[in-house]
Protein backbone atom coordinates (compact mmCIF):
# COMPACT_ATOMS: atom_id res chain seq x y z
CA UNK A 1 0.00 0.00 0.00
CA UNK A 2 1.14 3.74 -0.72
CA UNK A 3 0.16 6.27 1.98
CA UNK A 4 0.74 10.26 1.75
CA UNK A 5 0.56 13.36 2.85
CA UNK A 6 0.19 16.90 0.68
CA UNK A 7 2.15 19.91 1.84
CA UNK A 8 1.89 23.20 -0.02
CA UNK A 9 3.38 23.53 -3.36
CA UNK A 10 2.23 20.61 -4.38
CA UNK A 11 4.96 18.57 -2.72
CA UNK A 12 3.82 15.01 -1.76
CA UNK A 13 5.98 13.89 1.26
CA UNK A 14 5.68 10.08 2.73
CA UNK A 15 4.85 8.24 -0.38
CA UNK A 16 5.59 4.67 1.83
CA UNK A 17 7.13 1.78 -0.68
CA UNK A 18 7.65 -1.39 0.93
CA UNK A 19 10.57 -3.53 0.03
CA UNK A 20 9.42 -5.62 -2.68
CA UNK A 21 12.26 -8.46 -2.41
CA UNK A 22 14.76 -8.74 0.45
CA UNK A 23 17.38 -6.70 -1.18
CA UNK A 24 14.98 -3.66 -1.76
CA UNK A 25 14.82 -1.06 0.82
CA UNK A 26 11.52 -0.17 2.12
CA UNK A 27 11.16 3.94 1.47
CA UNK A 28 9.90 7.09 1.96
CA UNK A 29 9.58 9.15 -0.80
CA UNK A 30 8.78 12.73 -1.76
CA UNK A 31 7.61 13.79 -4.82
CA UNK A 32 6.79 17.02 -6.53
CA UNK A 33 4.16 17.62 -9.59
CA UNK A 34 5.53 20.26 -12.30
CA UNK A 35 3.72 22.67 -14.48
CA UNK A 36 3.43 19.48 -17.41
CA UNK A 37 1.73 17.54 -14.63
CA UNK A 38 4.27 14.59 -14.26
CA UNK A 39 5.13 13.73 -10.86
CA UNK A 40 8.87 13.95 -10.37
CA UNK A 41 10.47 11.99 -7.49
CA UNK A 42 12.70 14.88 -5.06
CA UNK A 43 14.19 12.34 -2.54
CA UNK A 44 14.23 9.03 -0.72
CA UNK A 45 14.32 8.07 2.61
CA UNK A 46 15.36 4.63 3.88
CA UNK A 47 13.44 3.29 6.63
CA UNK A 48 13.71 0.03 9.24
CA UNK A 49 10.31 -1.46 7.67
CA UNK A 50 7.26 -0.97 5.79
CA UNK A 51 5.42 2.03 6.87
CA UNK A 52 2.06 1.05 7.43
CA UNK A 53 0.34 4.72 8.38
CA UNK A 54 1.68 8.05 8.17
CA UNK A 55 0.69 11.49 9.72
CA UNK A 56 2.05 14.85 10.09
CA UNK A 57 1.88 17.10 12.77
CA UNK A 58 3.29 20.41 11.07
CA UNK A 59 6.60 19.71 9.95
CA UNK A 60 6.81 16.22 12.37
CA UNK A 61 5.56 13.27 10.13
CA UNK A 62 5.19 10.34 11.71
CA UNK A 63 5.65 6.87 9.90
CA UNK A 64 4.43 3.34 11.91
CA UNK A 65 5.94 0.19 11.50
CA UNK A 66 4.19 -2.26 13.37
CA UNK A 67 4.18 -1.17 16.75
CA UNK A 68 6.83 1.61 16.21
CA UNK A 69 6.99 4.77 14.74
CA UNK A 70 10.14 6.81 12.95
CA UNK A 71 9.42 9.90 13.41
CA UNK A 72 11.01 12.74 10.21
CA UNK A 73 11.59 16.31 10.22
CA UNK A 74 10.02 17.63 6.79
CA UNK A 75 10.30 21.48 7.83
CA UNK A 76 11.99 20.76 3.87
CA UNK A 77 9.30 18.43 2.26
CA UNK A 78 11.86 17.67 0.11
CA UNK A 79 14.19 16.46 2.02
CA UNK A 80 13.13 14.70 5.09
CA UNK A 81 15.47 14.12 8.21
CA UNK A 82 15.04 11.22 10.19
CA UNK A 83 15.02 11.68 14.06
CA UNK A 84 14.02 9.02 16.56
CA UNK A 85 12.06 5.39 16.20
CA UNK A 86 10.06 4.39 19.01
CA UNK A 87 7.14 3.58 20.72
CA UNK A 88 4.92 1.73 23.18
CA UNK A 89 6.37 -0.79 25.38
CA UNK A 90 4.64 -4.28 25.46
CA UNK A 91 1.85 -5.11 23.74
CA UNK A 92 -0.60 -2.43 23.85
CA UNK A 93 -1.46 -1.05 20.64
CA UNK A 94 -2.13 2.87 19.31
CA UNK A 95 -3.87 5.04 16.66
CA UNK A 96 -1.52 7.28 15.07
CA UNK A 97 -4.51 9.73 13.80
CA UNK A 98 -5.41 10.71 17.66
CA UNK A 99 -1.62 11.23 18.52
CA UNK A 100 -0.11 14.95 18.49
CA UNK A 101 3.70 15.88 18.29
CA UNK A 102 5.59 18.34 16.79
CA UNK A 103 9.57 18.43 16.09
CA UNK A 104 10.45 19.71 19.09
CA UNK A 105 8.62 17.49 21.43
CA UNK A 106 8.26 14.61 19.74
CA UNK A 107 5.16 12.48 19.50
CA UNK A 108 2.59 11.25 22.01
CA UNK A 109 0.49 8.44 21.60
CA UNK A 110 -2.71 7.89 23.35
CA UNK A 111 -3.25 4.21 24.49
CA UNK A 112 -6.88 4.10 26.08
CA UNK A 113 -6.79 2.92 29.85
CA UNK A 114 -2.94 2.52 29.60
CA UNK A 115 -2.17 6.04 29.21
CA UNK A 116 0.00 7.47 26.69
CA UNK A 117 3.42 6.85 25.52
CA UNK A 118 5.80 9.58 23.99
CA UNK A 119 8.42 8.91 21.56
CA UNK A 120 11.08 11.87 22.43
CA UNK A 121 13.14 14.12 19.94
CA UNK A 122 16.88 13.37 21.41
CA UNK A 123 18.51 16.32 22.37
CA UNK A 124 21.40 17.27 20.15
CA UNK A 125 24.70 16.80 21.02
């Protein structure tokens, strides 16, 4: 499946492509339509799995893999940065739509009766 999200000037950022065969990466991809109309890809973005949802939260997007989520800096659609992975501990499961984060606070998760779990920006060094 292929998930995105639009920013402004037409820039498509978090176009997820799975690995296809075990010596394909699985991707994040951003992608720009011109004046002609053709979609031209701007970068790529290697992540640990196969993004299953995205969301943004300003210039925070937000990519799950399974239980975790990789968390990208797109203040430049075009050129995402990758921050942090993380997420719950244990086997409690979330829904990335009701989170909230933003890139300098990272992301928190709500999980129902077991609270919520935040995946943290690192502090730079």
């Amino acid at each position: 499946m292929l998930y995105g999200t639009v920013y402004d000037g037409g820039t498509v950022t978090g176009r997820g492509h799975p690995a296809e065969t075990n010596t394909a990466k699985n991707l994040l991809e951003a992608w720009t339509i011109l004046n002609d109309g053709k979609f031209t890809r701007l970068s790529k973005t290697e992540l640990s799995g196969a993004a299953q949802n995205l969301a943004n939260f300003g210039n925070l997007l937000a990519a799950q893999i399974g239980n975790q989520i990789s968390l990208l800096n797109v203040t430049n659609p075009s050129a995402p940065t990758f921050l942090v992975t993380g997420g719950p501990p244990g086997c409690v499961w979330f829904d990335l739509s009701k989170g909230d984060g933003a890139v300098d606070r990272g992301l928190w998760l709500p999980l129902g009766v077991y609270g919520v779990s935040v995946v943290p920006i690192p502090s730079a060094p």
